[in-house]
PDB file of N, CA and C in Angstrom:
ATOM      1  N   UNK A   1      36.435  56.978 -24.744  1.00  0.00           N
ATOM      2  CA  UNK A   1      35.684  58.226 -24.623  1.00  0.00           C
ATOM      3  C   UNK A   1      34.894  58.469 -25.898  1.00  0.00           C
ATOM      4  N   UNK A   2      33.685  58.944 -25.777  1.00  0.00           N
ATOM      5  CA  UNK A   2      32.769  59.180 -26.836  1.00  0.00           C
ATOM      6  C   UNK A   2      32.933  60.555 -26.785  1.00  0.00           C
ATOM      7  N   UNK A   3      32.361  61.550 -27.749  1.00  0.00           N
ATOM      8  CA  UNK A   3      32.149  62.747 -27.989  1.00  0.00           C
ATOM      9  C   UNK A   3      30.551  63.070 -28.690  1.00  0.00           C
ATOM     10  N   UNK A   4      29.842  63.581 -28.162  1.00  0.00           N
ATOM     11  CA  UNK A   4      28.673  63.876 -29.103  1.00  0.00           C
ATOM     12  C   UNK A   4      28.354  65.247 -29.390  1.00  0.00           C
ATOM     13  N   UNK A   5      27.710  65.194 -30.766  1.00  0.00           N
ATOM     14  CA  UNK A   5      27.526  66.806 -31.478  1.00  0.00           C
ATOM     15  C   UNK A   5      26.449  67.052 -31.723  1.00  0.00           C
ATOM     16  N   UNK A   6      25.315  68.063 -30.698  1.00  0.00           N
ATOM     17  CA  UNK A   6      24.419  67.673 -31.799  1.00  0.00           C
ATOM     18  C   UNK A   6      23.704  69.133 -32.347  1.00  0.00           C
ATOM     19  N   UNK A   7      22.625  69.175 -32.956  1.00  0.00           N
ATOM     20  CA  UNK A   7      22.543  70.092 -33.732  1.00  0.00           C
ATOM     21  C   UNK A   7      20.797  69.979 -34.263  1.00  0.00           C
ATOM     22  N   UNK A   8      20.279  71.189 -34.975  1.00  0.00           N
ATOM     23  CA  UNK A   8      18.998  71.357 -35.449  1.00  0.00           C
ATOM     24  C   UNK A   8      18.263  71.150 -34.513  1.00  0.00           C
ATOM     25  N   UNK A   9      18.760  72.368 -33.342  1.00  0.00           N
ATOM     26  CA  UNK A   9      17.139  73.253 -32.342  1.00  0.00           C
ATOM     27  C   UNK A   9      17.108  74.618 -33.001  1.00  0.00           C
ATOM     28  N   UNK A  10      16.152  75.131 -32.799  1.00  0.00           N
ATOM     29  CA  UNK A  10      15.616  76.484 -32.894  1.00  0.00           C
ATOM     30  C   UNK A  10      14.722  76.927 -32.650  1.00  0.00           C
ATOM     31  N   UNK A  11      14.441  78.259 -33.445  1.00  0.00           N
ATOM     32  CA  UNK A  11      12.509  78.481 -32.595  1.00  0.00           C
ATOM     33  C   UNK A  11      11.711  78.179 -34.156  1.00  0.00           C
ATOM     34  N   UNK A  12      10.463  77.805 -33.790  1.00  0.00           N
ATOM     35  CA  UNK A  12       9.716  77.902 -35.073  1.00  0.00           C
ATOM     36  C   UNK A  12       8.518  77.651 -34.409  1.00  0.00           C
ATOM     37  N   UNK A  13       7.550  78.182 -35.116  1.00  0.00           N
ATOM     38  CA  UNK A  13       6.182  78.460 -34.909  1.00  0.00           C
ATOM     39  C   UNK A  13       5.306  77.018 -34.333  1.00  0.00           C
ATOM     40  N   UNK A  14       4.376  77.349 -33.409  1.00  0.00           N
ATOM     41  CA  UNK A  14       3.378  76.048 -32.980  1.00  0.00           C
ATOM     42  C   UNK A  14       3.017  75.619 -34.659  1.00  0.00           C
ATOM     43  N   UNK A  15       2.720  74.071 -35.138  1.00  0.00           N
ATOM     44  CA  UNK A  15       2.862  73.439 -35.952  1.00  0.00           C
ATOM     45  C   UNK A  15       3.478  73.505 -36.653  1.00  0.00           C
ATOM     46  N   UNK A  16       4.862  73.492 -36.784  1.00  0.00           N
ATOM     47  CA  UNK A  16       6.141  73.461 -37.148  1.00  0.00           C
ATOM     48  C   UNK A  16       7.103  72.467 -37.143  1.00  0.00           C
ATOM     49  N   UNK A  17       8.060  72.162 -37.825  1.00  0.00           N
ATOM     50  CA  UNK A  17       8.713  71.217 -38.043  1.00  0.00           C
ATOM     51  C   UNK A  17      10.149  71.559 -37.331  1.00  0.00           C
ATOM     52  N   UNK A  18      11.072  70.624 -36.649  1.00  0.00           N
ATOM     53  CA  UNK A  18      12.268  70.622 -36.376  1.00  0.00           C
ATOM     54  C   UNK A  18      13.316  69.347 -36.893  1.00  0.00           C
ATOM     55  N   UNK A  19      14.085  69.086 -37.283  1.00  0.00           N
ATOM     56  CA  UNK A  19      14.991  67.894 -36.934  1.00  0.00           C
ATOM     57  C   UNK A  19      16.656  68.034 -35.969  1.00  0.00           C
ATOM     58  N   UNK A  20      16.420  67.243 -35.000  1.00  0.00           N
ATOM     59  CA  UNK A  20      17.412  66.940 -34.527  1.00  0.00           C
ATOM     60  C   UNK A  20      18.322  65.902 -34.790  1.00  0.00           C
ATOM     61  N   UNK A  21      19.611  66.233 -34.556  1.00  0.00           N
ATOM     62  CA  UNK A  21      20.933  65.235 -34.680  1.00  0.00           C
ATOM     63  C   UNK A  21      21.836  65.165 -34.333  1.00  0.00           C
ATOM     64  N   UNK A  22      22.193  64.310 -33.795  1.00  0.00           N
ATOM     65  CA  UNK A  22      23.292  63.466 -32.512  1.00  0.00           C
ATOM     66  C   UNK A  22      24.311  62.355 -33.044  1.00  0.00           C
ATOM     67  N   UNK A  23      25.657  63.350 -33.294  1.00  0.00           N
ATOM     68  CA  UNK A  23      26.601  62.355 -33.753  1.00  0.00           C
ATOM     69  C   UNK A  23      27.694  62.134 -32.836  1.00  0.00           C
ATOM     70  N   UNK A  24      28.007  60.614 -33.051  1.00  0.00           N
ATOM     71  CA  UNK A  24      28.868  60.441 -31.399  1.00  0.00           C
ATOM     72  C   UNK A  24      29.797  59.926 -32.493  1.00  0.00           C
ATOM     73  N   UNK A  25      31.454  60.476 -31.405  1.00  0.00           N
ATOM     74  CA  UNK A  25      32.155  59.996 -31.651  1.00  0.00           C
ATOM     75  C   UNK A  25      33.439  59.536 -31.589  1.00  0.00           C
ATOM     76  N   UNK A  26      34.243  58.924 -31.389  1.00  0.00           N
ATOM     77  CA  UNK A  26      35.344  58.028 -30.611  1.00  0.00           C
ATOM     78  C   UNK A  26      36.321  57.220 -31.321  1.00  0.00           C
ATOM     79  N   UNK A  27      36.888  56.308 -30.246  1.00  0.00           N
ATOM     80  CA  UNK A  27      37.473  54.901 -30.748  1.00  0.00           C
ATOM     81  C   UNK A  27      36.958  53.939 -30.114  1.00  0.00           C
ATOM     82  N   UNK A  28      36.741  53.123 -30.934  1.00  0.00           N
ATOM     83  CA  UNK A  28      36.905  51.649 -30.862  1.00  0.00           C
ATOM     84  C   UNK A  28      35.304  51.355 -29.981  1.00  0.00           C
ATOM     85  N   UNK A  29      34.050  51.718 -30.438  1.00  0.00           N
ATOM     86  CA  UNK A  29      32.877  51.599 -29.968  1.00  0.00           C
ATOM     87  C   UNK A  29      32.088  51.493 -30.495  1.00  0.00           C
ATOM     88  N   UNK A  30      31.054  50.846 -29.965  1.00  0.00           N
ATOM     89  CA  UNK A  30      29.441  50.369 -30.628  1.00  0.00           C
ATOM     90  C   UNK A  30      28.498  51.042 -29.854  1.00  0.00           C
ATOM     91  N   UNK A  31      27.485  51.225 -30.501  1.00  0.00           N
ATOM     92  CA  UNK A  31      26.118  52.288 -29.952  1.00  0.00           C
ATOM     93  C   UNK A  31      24.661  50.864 -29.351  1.00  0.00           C
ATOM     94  N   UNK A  32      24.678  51.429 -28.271  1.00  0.00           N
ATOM     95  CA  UNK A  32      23.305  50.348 -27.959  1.00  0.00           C
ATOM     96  C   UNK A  32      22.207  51.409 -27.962  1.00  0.00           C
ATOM     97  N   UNK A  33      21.529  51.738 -27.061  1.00  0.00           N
ATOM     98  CA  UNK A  33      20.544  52.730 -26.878  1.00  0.00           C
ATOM     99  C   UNK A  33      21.189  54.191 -27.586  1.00  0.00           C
ATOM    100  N   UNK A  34      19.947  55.045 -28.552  1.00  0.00           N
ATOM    101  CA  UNK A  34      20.221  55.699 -28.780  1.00  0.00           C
ATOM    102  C   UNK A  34      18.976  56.873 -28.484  1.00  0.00           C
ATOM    103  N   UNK A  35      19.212  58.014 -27.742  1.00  0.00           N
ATOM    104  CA  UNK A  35      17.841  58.528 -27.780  1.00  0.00           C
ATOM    105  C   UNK A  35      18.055  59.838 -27.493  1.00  0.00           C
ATOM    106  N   UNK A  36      16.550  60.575 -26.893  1.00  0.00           N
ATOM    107  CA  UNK A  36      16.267  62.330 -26.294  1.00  0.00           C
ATOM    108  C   UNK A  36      15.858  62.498 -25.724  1.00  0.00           C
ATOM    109  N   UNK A  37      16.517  63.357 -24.705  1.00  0.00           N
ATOM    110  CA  UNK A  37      15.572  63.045 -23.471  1.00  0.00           C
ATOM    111  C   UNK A  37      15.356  65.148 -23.462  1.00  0.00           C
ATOM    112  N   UNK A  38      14.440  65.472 -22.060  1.00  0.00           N
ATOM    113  CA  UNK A  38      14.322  66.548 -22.364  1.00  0.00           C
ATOM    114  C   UNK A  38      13.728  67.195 -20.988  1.00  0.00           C
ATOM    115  N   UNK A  39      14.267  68.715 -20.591  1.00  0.00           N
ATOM    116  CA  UNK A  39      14.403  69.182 -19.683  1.00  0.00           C
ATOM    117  C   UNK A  39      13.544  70.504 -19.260  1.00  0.00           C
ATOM    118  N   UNK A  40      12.499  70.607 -18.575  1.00  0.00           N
ATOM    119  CA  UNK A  40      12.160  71.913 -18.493  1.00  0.00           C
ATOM    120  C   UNK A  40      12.916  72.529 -16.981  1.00  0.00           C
ATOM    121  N   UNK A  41      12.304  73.907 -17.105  1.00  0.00           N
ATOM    122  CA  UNK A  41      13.695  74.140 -15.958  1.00  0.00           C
ATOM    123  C   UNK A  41      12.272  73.746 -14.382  1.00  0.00           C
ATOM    124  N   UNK A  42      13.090  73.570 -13.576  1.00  0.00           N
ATOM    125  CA  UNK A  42      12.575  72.773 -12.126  1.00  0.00           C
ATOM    126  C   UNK A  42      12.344  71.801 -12.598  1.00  0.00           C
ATOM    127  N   UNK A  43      12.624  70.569 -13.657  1.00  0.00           N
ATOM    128  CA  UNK A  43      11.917  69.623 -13.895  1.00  0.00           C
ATOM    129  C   UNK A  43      13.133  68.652 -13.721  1.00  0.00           C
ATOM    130  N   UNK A  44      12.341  67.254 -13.731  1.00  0.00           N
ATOM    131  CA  UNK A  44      13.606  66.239 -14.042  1.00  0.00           C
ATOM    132  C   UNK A  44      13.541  66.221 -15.543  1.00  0.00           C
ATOM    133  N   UNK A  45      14.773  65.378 -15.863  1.00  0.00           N
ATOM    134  CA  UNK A  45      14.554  65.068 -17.249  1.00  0.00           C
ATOM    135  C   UNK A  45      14.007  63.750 -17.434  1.00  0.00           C
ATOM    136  N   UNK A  46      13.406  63.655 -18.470  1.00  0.00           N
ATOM    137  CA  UNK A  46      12.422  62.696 -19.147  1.00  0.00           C
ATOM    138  C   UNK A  46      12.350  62.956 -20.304  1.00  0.00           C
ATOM    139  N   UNK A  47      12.116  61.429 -20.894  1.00  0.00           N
ATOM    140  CA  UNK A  47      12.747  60.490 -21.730  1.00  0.00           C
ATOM    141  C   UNK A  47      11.803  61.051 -23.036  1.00  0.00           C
ATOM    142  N   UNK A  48      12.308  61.425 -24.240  1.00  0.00           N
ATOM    143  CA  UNK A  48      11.000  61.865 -25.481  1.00  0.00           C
ATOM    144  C   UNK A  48      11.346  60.565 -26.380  1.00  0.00           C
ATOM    145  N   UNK A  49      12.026  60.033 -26.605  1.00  0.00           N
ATOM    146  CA  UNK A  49      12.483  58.766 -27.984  1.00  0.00           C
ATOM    147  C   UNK A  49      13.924  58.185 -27.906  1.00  0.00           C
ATOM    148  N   UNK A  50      13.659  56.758 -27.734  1.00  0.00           N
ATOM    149  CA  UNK A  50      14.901  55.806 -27.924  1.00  0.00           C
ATOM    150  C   UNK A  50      14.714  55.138 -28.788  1.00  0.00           C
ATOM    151  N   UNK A  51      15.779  54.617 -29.475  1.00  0.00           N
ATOM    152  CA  UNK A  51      15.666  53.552 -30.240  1.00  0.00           C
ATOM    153  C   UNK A  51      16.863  52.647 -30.157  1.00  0.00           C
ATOM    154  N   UNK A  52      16.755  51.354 -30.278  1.00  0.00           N
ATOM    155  CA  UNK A  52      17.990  50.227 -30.048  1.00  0.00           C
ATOM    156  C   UNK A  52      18.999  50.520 -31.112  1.00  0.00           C
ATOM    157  N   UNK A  53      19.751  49.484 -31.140  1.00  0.00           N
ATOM    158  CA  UNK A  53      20.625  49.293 -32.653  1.00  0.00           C
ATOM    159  C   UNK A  53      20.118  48.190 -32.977  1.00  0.00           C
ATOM    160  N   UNK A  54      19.152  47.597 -32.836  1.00  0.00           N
ATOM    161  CA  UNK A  54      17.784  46.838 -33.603  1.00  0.00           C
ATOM    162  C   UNK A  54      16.885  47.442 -34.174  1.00  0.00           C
ATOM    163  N   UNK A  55      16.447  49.094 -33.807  1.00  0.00           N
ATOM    164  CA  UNK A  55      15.519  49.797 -34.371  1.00  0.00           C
ATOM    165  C   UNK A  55      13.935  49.598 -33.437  1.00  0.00           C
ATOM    166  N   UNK A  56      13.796  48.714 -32.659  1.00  0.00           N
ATOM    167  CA  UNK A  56      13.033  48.975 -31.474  1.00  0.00           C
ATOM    168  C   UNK A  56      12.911  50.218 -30.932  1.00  0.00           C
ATOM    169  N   UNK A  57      11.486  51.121 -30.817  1.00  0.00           N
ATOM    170  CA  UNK A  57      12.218  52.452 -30.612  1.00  0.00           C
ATOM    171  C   UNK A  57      11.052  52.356 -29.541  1.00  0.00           C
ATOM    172  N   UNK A  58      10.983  53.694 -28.384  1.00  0.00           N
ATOM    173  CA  UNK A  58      10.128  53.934 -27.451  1.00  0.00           C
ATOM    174  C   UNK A  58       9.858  55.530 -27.595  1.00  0.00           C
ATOM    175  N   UNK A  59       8.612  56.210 -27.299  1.00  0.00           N
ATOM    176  CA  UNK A  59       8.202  57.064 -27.124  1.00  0.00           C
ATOM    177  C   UNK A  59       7.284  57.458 -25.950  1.00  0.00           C
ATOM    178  N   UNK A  60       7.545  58.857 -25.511  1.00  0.00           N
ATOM    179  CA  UNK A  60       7.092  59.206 -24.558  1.00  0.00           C
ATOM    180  C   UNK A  60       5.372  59.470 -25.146  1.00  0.00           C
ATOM    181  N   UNK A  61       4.330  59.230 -24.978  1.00  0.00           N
ATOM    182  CA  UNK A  61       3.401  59.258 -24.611  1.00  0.00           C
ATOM    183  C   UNK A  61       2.847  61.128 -25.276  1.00  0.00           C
ATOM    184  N   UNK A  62       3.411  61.723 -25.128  1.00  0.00           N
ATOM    185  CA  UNK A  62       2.956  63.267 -25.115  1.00  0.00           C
ATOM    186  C   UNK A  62       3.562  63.424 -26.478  1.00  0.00           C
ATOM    187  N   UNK A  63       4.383  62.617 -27.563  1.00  0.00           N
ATOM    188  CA  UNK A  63       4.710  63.154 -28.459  1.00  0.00           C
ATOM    189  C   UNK A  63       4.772  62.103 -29.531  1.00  0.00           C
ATOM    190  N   UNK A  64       4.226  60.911 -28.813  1.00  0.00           N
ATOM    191  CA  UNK A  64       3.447  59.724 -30.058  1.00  0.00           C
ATOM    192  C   UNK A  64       3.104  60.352 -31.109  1.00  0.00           C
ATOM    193  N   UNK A  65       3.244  59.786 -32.469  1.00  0.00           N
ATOM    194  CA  UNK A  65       2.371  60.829 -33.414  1.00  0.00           C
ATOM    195  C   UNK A  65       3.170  61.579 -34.065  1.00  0.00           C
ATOM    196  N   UNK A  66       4.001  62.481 -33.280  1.00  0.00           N
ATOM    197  CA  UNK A  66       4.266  63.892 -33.850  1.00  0.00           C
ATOM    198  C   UNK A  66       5.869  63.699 -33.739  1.00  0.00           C
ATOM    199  N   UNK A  67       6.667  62.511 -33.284  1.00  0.00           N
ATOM    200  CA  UNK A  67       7.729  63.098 -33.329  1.00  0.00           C
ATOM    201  C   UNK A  67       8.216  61.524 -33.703  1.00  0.00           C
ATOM    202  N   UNK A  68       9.471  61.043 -34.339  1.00  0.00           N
ATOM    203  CA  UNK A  68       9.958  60.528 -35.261  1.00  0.00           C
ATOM    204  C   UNK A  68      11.903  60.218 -35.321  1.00  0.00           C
ATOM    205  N   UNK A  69      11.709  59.179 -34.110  1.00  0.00           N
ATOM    206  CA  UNK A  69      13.160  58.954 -34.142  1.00  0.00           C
ATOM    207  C   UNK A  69      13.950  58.023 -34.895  1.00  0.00           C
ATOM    208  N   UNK A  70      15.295  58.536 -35.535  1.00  0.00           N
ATOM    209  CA  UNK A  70      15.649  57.085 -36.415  1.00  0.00           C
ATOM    210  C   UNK A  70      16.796  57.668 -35.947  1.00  0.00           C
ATOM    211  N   UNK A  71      18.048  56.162 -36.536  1.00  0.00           N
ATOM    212  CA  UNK A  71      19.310  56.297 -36.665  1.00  0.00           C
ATOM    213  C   UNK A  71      19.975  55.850 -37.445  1.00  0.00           C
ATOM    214  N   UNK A  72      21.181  56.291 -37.842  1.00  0.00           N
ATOM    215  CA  UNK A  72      21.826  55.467 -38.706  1.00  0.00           C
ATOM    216  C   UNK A  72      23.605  55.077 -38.376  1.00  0.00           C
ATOM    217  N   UNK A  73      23.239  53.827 -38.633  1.00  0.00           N
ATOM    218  CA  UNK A  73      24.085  53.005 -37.417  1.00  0.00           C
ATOM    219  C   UNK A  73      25.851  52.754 -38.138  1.00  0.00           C
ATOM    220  N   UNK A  74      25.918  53.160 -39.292  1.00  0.00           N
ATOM    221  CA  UNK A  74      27.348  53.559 -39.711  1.00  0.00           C
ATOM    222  C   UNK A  74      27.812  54.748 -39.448  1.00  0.00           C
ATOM    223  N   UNK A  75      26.846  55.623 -39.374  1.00  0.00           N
ATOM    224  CA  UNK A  75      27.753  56.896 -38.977  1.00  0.00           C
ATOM    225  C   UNK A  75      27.404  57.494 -37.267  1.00  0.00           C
ATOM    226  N   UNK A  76      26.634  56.299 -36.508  1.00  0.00           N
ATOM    227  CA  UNK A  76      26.480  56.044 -35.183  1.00  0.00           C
ATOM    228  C   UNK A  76      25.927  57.665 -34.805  1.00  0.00           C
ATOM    229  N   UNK A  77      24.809  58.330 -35.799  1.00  0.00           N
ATOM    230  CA  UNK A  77      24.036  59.064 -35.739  1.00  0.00           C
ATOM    231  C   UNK A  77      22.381  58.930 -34.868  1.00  0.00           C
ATOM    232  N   UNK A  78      22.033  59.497 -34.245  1.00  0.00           N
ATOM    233  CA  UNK A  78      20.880  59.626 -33.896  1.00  0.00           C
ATOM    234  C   UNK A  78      19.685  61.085 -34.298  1.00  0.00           C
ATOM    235  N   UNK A  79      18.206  60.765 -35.153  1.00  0.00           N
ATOM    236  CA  UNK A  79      17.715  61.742 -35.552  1.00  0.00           C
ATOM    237  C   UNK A  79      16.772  61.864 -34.716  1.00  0.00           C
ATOM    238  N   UNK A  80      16.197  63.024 -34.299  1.00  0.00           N
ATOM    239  CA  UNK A  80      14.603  63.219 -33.834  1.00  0.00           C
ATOM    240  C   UNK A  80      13.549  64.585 -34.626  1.00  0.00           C
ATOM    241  N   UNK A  81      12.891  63.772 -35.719  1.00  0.00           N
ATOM    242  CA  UNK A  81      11.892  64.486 -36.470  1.00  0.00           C
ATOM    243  C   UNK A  81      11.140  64.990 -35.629  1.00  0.00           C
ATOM    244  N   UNK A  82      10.765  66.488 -35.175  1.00  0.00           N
ATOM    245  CA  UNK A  82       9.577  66.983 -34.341  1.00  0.00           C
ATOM    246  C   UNK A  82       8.794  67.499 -35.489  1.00  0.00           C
ATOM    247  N   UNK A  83       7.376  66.907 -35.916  1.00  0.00           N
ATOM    248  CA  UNK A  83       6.520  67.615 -36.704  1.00  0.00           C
ATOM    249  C   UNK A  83       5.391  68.104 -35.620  1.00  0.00           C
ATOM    250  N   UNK A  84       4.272  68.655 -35.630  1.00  0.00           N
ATOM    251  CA  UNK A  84       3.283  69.526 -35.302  1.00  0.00           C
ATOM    252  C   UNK A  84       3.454  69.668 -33.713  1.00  0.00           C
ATOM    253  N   UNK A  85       4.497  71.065 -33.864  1.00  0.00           N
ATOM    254  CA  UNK A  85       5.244  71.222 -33.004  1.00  0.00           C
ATOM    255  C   UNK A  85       4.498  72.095 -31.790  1.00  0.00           C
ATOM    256  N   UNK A  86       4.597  71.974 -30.338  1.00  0.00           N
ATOM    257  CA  UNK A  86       3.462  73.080 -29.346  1.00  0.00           C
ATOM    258  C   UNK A  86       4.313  73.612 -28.616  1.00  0.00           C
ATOM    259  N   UNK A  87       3.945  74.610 -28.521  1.00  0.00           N
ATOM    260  CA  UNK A  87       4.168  75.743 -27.134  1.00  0.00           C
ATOM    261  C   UNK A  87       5.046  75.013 -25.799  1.00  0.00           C
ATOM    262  N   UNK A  88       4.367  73.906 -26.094  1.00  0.00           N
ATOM    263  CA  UNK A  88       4.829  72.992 -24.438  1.00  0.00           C
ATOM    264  C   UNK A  88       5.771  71.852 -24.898  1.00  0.00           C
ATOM    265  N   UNK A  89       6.156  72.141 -26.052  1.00  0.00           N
ATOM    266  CA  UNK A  89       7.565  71.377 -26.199  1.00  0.00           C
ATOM    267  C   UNK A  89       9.000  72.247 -26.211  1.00  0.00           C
ATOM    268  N   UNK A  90       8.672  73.243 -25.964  1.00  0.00           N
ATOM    269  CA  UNK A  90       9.878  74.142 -25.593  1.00  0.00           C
ATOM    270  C   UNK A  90      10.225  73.772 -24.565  1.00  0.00           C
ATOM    271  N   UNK A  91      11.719  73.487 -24.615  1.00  0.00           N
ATOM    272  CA  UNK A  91      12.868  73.107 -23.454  1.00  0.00           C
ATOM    273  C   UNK A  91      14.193  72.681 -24.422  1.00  0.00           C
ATOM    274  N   UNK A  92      15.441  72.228 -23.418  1.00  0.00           N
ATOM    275  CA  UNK A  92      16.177  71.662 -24.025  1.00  0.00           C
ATOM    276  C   UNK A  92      16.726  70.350 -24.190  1.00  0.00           C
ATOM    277  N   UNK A  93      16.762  70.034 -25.320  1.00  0.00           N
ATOM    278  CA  UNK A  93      16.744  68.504 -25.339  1.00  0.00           C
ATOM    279  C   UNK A  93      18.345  67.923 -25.656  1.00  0.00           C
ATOM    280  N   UNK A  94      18.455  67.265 -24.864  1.00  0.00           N
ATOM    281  CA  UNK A  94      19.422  66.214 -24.869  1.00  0.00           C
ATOM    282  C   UNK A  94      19.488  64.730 -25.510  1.00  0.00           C
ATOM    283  N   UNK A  95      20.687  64.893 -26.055  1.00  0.00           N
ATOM    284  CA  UNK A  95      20.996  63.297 -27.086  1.00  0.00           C
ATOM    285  C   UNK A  95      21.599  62.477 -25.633  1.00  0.00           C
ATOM    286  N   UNK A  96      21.157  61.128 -25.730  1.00  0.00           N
ATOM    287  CA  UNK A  96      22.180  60.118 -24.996  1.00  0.00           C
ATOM    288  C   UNK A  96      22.621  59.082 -25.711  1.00  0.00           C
ATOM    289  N   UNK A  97      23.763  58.637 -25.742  1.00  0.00           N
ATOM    290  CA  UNK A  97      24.156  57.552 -26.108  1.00  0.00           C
ATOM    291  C   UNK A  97      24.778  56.497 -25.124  1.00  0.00           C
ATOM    292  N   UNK A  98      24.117  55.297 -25.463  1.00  0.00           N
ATOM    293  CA  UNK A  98      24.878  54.166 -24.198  1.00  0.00           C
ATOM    294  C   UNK A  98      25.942  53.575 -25.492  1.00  0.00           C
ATOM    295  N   UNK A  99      26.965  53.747 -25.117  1.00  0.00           N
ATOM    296  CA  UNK A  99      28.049  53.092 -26.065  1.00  0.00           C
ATOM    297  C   UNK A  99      28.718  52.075 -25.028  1.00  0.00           C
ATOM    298  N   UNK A 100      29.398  51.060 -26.135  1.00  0.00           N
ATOM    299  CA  UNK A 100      29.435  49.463 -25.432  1.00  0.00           C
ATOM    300  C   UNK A 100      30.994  49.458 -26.244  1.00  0.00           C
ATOM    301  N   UNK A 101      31.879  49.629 -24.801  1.00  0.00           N
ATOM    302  CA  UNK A 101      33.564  49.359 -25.061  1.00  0.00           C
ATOM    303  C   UNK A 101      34.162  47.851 -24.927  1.00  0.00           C
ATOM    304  N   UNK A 102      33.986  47.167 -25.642  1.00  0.00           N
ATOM    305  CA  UNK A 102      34.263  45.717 -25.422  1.00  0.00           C
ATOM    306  C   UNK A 102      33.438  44.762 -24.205  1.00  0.00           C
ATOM    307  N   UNK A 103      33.817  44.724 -22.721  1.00  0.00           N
ATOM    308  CA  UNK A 103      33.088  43.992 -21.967  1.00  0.00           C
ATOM    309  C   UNK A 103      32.256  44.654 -21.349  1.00  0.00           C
ATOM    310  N   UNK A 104      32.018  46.289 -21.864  1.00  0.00           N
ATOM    311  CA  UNK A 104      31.399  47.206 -20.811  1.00  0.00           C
ATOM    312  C   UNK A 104      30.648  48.502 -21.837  1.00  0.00           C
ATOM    313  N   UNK A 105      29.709  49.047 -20.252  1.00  0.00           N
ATOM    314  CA  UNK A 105      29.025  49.845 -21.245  1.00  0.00           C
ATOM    315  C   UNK A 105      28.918  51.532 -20.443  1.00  0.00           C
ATOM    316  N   UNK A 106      28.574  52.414 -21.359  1.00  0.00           N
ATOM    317  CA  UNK A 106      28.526  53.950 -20.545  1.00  0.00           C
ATOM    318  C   UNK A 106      27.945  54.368 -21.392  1.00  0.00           C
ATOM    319  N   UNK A 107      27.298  55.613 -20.252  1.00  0.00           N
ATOM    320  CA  UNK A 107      25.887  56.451 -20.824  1.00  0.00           C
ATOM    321  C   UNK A 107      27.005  57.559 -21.165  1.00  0.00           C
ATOM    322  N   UNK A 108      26.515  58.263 -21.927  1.00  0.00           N
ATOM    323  CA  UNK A 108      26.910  59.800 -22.690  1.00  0.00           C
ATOM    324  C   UNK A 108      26.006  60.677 -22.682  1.00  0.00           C
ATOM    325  N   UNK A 109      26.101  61.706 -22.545  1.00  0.00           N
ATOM    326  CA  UNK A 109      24.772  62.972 -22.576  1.00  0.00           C
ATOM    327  C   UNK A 109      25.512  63.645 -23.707  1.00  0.00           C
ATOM    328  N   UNK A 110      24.610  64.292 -24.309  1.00  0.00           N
ATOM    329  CA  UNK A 110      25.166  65.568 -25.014  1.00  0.00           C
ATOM    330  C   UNK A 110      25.348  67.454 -24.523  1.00  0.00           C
ATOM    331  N   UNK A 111      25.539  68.152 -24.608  1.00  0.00           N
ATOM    332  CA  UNK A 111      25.843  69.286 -24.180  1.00  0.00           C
ATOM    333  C   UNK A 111      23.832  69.756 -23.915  1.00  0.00           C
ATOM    334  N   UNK A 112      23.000  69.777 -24.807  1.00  0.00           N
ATOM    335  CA  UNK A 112      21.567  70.460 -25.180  1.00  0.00           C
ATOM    336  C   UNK A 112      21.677  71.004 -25.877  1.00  0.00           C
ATOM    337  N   UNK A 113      20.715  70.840 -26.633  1.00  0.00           N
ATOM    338  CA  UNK A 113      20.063  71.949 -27.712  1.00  0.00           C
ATOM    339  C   UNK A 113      19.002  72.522 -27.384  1.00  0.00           C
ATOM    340  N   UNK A 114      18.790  73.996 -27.658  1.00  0.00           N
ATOM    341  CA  UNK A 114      17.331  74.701 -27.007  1.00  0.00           C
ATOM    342  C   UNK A 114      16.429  74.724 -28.460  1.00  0.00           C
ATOM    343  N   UNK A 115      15.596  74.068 -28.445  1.00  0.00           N
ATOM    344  CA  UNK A 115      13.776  73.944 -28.851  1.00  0.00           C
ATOM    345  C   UNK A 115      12.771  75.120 -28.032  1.00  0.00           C
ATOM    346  N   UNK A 116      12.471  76.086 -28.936  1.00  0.00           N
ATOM    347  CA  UNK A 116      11.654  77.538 -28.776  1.00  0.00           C
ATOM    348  C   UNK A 116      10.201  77.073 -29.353  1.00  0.00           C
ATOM    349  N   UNK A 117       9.148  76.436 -28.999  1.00  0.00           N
ATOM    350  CA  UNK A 117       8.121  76.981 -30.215  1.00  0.00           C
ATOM    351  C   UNK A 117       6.624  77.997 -29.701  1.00  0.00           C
ATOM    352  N   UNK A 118       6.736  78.841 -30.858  1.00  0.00           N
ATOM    353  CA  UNK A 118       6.275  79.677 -29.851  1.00  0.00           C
ATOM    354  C   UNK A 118       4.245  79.672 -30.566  1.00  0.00           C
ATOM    355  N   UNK A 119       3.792  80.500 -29.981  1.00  0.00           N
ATOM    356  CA  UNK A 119       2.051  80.497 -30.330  1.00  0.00           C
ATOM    357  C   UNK A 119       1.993  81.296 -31.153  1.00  0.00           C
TER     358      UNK A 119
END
């Protein structure tokens, strides 16, 4: 079983800065995919930044540029830098982690964090 914590949403002004962070944690596990995905309400969720435990990372298209995922793979942390922040990135965003238990693997969500930014 994994556990994840994560932390640094709030509200802050259109071009504004946020950081998010997603710490998982357990026994006896390794982190493959690490990322954020993100929810408006009637919406599905969709995907804002992954990155491997190679550092291969993917971004959604609408936040190329402006937003900035890393991790750090001893303390099986995941970050997401939001700089020049809009109106239409308000929702709540979710950490996932795919953690890998010896011959096998499972997705993890995190609880959400709510992201406000307002005009």
């Amino acid at each position: 079983q994994v556990q994840l914590v994560e932390s640094g949403g709030g509200l802050v002004q259109a071009g504004g800065s946020l950081r998010l962070s997603c710490a998982a944690s357990g026994n006896r596990f390794s982190t493959n995919v690490m990322g954020w995905y993100r929810q408006a309400p009637g919406k599905g969720r969709e995907l804002v930044a992954a990155i491997t435990s190679g550092g291969s990372t993917n971004y959604a298209d609408s936040v190329k540029g402006r937003f900035t995922i890393s991790r750090d793979n001893a303390k099986n942390t995941v970050y997401l830098q939001m700089n020049s922040l809009k109106p239409e990135d308000t929702t709540v965003y979710y950490c996932h982690v795919q953690a890998r238990f010896g011959g096998y693997e499972r997705d993890y969500w995190g609880r959400g964090t709510q992201v406000t930014v307002s005009s």
